[in-house]
PDB file of N, CA and C in Angstrom:
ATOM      1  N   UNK A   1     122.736  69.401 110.896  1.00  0.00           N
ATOM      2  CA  UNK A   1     123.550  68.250 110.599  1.00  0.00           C
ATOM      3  C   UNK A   1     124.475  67.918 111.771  1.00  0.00           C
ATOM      4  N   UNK A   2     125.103  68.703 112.155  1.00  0.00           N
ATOM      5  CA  UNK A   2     125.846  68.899 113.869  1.00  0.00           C
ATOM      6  C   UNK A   2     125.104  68.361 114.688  1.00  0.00           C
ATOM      7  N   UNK A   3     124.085  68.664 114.828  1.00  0.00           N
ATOM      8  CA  UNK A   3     123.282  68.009 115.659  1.00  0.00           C
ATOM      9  C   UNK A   3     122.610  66.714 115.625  1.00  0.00           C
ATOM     10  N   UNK A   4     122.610  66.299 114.525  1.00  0.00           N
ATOM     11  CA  UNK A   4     122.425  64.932 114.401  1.00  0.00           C
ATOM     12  C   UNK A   4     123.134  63.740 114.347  1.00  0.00           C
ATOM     13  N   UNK A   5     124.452  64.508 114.028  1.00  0.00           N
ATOM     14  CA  UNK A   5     125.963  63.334 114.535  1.00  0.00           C
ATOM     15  C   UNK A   5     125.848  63.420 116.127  1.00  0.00           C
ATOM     16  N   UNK A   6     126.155  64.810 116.460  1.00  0.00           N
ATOM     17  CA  UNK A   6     126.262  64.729 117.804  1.00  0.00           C
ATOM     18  C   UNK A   6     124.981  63.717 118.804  1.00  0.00           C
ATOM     19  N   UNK A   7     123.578  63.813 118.135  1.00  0.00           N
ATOM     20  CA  UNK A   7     122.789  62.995 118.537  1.00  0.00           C
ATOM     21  C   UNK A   7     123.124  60.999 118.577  1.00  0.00           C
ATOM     22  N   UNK A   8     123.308  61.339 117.439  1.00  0.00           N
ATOM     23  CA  UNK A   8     123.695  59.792 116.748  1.00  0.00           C
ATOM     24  C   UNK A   8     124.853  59.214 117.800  1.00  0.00           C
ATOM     25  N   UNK A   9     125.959  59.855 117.857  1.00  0.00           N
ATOM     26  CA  UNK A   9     127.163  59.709 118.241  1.00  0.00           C
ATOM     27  C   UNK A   9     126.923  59.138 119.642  1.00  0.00           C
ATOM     28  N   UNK A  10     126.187  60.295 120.374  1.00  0.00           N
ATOM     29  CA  UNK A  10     125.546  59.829 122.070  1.00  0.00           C
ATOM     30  C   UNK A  10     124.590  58.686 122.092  1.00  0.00           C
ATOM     31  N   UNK A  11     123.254  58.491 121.168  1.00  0.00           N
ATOM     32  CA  UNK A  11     122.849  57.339 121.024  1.00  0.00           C
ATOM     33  C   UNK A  11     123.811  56.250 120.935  1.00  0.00           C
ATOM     34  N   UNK A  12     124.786  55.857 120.284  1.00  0.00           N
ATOM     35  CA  UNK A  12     125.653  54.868 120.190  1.00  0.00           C
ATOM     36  C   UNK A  12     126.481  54.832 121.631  1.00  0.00           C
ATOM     37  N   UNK A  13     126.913  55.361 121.954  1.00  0.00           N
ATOM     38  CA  UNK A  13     127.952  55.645 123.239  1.00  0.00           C
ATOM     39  C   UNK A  13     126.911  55.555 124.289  1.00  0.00           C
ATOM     40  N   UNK A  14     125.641  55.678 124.553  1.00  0.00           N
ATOM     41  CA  UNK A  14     124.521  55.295 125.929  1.00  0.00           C
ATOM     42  C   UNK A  14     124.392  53.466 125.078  1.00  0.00           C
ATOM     43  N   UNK A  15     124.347  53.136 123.915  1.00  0.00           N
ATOM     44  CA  UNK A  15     123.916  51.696 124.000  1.00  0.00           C
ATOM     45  C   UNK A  15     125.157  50.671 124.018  1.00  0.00           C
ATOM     46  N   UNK A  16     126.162  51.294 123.966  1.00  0.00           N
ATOM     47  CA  UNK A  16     127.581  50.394 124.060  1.00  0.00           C
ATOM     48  C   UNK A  16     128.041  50.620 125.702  1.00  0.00           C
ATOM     49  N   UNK A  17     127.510  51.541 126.311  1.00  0.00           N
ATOM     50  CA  UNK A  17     127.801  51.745 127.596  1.00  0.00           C
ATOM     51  C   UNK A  17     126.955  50.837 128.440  1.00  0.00           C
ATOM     52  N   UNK A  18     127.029  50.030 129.365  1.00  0.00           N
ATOM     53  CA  UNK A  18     126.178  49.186 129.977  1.00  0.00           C
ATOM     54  C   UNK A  18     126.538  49.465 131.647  1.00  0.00           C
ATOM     55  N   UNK A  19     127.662  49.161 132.191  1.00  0.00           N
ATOM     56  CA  UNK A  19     128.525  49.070 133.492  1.00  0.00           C
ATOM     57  C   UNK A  19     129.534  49.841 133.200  1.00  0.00           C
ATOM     58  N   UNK A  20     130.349  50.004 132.026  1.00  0.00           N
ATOM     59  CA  UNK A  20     131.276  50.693 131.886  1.00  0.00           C
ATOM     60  C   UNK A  20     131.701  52.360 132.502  1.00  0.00           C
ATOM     61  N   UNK A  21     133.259  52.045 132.337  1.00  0.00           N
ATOM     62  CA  UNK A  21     132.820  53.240 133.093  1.00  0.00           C
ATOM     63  C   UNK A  21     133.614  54.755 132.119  1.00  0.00           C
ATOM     64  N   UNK A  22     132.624  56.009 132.376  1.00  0.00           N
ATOM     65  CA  UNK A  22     132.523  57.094 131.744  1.00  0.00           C
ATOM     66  C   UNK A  22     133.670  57.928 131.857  1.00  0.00           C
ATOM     67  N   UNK A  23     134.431  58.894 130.835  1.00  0.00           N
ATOM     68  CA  UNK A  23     135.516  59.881 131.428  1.00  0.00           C
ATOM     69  C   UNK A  23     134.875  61.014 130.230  1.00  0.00           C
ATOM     70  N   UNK A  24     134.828  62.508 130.809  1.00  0.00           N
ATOM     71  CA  UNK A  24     134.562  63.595 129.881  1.00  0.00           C
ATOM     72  C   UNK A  24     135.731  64.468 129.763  1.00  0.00           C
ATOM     73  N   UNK A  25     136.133  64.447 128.827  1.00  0.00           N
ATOM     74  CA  UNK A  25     137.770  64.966 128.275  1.00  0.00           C
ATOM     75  C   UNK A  25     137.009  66.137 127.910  1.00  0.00           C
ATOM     76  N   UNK A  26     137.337  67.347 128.172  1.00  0.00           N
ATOM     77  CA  UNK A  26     137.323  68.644 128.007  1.00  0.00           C
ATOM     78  C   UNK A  26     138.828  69.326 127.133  1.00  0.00           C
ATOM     79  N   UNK A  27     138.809  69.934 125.956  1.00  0.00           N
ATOM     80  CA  UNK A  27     139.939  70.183 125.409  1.00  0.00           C
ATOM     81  C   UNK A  27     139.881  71.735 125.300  1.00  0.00           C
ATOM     82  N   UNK A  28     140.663  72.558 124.774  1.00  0.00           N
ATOM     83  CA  UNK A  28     141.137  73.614 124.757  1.00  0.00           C
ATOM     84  C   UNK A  28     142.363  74.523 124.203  1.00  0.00           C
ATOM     85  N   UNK A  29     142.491  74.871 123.512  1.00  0.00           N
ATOM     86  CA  UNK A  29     144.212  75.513 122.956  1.00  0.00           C
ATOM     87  C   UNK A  29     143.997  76.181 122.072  1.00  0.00           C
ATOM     88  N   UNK A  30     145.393  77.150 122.032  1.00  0.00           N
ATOM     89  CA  UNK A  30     145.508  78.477 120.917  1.00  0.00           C
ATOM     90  C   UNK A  30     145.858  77.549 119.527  1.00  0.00           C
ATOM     91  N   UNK A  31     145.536  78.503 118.556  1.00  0.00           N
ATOM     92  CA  UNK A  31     146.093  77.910 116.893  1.00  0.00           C
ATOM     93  C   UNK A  31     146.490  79.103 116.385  1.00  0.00           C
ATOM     94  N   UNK A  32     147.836  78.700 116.531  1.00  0.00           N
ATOM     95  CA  UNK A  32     148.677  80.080 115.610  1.00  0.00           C
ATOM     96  C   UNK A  32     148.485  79.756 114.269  1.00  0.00           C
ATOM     97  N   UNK A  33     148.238  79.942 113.466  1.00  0.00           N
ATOM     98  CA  UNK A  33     148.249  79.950 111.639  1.00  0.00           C
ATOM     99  C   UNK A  33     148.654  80.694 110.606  1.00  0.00           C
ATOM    100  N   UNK A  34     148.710  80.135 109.778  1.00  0.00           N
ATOM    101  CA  UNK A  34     149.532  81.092 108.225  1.00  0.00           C
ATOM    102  C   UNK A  34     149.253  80.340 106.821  1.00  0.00           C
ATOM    103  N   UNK A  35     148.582  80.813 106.014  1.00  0.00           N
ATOM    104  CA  UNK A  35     148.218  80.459 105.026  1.00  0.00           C
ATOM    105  C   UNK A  35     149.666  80.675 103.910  1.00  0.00           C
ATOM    106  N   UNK A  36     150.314  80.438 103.337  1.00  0.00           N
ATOM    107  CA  UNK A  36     151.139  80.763 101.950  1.00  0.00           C
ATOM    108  C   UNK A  36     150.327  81.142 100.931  1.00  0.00           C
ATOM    109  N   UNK A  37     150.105  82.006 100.237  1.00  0.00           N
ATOM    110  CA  UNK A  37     149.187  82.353  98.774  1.00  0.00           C
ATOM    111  C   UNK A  37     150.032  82.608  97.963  1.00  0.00           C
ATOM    112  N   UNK A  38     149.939  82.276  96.591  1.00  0.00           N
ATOM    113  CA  UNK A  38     150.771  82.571  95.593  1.00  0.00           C
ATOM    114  C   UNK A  38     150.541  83.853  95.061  1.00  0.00           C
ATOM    115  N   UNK A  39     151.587  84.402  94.827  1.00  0.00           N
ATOM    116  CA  UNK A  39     151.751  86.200  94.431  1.00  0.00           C
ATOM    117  C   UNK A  39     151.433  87.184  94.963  1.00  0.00           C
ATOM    118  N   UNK A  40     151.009  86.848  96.382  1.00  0.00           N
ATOM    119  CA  UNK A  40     150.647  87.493  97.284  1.00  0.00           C
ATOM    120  C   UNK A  40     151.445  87.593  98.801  1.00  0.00           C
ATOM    121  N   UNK A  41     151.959  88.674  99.267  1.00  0.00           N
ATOM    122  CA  UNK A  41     153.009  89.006 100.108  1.00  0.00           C
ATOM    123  C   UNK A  41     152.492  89.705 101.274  1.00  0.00           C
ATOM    124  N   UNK A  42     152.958  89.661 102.575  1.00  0.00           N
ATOM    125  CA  UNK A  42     152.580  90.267 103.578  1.00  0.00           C
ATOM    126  C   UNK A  42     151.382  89.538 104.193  1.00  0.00           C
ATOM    127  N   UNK A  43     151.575  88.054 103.926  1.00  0.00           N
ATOM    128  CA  UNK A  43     150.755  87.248 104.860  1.00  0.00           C
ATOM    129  C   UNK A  43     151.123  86.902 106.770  1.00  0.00           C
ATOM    130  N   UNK A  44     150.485  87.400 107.273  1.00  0.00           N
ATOM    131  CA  UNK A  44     150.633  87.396 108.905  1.00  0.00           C
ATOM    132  C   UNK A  44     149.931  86.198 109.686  1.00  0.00           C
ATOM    133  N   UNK A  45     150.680  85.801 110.367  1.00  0.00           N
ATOM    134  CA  UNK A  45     149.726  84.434 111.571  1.00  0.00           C
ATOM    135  C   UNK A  45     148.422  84.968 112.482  1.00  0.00           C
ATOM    136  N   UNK A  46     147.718  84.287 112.493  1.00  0.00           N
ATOM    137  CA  UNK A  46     146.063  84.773 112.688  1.00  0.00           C
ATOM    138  C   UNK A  46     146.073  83.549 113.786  1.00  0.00           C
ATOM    139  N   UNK A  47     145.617  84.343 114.884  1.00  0.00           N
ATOM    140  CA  UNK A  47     145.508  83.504 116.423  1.00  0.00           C
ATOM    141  C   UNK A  47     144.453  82.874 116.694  1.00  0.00           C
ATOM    142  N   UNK A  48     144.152  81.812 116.668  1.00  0.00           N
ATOM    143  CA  UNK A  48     142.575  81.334 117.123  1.00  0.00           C
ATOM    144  C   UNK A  48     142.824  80.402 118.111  1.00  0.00           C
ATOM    145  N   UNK A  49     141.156  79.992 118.401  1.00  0.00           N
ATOM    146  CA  UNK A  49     140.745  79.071 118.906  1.00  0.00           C
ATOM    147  C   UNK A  49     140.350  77.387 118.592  1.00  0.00           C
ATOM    148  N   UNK A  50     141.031  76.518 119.415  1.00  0.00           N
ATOM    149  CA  UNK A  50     140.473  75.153 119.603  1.00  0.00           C
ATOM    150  C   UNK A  50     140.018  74.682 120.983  1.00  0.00           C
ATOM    151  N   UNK A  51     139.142  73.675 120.682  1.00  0.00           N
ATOM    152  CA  UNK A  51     138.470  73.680 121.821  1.00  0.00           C
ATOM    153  C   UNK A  51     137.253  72.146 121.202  1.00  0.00           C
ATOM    154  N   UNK A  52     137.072  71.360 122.338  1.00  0.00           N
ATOM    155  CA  UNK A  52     135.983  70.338 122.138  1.00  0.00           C
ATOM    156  C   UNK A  52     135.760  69.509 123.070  1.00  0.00           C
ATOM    157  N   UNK A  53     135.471  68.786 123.049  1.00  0.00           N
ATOM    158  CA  UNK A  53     135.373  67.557 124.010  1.00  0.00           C
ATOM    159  C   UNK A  53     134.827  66.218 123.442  1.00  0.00           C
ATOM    160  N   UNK A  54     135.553  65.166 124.641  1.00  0.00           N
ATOM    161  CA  UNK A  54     135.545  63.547 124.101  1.00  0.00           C
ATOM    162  C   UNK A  54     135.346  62.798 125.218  1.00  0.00           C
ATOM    163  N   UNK A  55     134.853  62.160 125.154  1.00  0.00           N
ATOM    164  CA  UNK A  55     134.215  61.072 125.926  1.00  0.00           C
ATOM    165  C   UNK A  55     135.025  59.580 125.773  1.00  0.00           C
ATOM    166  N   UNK A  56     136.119  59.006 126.864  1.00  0.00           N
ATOM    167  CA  UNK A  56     136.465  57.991 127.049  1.00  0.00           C
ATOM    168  C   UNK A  56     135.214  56.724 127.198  1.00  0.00           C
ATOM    169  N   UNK A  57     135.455  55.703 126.676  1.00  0.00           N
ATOM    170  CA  UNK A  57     134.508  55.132 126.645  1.00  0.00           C
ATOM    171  C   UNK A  57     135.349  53.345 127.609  1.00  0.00           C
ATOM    172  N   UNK A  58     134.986  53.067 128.656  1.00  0.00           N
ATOM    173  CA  UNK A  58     135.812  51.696 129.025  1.00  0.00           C
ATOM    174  C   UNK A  58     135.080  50.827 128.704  1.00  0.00           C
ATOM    175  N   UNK A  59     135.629  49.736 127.931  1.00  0.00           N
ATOM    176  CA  UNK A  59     134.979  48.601 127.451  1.00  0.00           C
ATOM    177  C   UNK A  59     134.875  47.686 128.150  1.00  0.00           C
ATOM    178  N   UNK A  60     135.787  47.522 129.208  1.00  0.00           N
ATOM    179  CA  UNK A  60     135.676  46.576 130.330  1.00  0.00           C
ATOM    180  C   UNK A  60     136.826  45.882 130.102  1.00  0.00           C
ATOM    181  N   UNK A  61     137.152  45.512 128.556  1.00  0.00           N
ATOM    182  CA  UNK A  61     138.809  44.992 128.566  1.00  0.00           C
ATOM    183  C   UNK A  61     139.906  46.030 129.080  1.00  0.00           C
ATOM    184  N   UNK A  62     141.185  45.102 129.289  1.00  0.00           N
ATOM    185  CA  UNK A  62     142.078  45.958 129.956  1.00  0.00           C
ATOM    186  C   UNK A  62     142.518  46.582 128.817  1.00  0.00           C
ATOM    187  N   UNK A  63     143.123  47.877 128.619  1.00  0.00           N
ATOM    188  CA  UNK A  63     144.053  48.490 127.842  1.00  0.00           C
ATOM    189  C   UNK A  63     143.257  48.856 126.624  1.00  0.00           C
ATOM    190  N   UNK A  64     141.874  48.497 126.426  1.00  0.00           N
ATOM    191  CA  UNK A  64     141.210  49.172 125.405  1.00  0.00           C
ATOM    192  C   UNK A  64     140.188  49.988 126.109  1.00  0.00           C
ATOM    193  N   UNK A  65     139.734  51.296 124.868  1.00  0.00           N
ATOM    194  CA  UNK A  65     138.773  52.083 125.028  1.00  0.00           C
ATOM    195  C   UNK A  65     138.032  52.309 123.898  1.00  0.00           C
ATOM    196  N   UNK A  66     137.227  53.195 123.801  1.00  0.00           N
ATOM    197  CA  UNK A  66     136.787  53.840 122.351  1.00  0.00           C
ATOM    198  C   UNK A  66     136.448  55.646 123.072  1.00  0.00           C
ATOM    199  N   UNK A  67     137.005  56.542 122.118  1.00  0.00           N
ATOM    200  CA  UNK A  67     137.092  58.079 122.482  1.00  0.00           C
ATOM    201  C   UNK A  67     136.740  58.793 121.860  1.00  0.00           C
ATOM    202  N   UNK A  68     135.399  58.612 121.055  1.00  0.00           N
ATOM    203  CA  UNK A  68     135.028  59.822 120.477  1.00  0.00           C
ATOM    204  C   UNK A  68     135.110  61.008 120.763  1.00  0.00           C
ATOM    205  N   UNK A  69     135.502  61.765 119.688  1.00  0.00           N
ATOM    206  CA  UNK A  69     135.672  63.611 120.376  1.00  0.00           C
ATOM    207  C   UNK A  69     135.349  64.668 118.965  1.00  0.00           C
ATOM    208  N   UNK A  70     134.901  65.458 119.642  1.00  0.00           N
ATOM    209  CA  UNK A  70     133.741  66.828 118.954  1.00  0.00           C
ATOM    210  C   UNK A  70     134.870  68.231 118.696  1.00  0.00           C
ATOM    211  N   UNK A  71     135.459  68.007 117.705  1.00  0.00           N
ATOM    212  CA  UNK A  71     136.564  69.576 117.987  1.00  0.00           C
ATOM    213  C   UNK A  71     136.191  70.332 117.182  1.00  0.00           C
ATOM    214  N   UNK A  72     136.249  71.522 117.084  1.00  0.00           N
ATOM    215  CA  UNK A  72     136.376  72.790 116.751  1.00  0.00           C
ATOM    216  C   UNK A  72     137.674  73.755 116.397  1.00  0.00           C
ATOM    217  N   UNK A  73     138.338  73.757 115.656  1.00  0.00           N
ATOM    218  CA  UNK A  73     139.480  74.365 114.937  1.00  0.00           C
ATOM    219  C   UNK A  73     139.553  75.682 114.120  1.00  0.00           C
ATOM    220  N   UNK A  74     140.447  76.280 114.489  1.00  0.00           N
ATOM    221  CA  UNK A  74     139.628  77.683 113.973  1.00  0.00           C
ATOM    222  C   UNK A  74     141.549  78.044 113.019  1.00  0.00           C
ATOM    223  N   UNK A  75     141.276  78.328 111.614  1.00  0.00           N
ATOM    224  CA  UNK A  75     142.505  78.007 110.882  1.00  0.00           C
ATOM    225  C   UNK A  75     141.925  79.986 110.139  1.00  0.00           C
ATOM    226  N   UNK A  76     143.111  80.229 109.658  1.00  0.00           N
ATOM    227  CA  UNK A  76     143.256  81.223 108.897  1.00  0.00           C
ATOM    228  C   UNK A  76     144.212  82.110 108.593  1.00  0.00           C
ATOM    229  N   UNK A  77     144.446  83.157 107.862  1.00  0.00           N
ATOM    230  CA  UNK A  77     145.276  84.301 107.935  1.00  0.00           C
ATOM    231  C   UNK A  77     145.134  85.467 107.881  1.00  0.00           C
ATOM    232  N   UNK A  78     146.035  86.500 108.266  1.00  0.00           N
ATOM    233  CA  UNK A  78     145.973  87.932 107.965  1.00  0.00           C
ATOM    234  C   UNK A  78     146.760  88.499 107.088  1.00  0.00           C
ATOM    235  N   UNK A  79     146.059  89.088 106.067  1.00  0.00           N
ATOM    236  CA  UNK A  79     146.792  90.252 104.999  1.00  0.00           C
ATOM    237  C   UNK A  79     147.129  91.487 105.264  1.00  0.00           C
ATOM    238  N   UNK A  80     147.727  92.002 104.976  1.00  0.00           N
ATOM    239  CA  UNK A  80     148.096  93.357 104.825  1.00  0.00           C
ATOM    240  C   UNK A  80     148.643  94.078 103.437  1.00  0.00           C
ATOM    241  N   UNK A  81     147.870  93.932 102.488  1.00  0.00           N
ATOM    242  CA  UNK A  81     147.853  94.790 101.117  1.00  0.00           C
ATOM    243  C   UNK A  81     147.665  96.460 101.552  1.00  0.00           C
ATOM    244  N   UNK A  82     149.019  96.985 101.718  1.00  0.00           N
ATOM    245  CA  UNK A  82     148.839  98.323 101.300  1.00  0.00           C
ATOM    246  C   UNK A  82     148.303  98.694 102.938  1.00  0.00           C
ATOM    247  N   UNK A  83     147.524  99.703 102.797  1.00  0.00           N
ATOM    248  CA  UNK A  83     146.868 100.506 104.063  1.00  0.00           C
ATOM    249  C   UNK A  83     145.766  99.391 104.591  1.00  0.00           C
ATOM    250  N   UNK A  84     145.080  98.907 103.654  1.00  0.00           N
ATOM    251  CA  UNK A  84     144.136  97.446 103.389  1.00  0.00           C
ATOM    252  C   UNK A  84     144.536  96.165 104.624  1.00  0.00           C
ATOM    253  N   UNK A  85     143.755  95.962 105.763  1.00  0.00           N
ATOM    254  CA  UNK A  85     143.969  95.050 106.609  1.00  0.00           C
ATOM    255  C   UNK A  85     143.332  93.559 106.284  1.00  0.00           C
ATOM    256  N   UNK A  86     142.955  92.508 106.145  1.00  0.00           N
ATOM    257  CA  UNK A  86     142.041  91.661 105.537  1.00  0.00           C
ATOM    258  C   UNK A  86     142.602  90.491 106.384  1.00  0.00           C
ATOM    259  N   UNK A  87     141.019  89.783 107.044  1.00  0.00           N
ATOM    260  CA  UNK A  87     141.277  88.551 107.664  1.00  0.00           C
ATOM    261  C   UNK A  87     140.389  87.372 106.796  1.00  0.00           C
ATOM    262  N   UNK A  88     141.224  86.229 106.516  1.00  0.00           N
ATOM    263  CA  UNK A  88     140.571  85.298 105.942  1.00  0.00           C
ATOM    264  C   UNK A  88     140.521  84.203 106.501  1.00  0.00           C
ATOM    265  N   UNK A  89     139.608  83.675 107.156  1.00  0.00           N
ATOM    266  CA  UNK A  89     139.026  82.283 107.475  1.00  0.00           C
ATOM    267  C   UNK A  89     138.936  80.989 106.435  1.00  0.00           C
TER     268      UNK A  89
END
């Protein structure tokens, strides 16, 4: 299914592209996180990854673009019940 947006997405962006001109935005960054659970204590911030990339698109007008972008977000927490370590995505 990923692969068929991502297909789709580039089909559209090669037929709206004619002369215009191309920019490849490369992204990247930490995601500190913390879930709250009810009745449950000793929830810890769980470090991940973001990361994707987007494609500026120039339309040829001034001051407009179109920027599709592909991210990846990585969300969760860490427990600590007891001796019991537990990571949840």
């Amino acid at each position: 299914m990923k692969k068929l947006i991502f297909a789709s997405m580039l089909s559209v962006a090669a037929f709206l592209v004619k002369a215009q001109k191309l920019e490849l935005i490369p992204k990247a960054g930490i995601n500190i996180s913390k879930q709250a659970i009810e009745g449950i204590s000793g929830e810890k911030f769980k470090i991940g990854f973001q990361g994707g990339v987007g494609l500026n698109i120039h339309t040829g007008t001034d001051g407009f673009s179109i920027q599709p972008e592909l991210n990846f977000v990585g969300k969760g927490t860490r427990l600590n019940i007891g001796a019991e370590k537990q990571i949840w995505n």
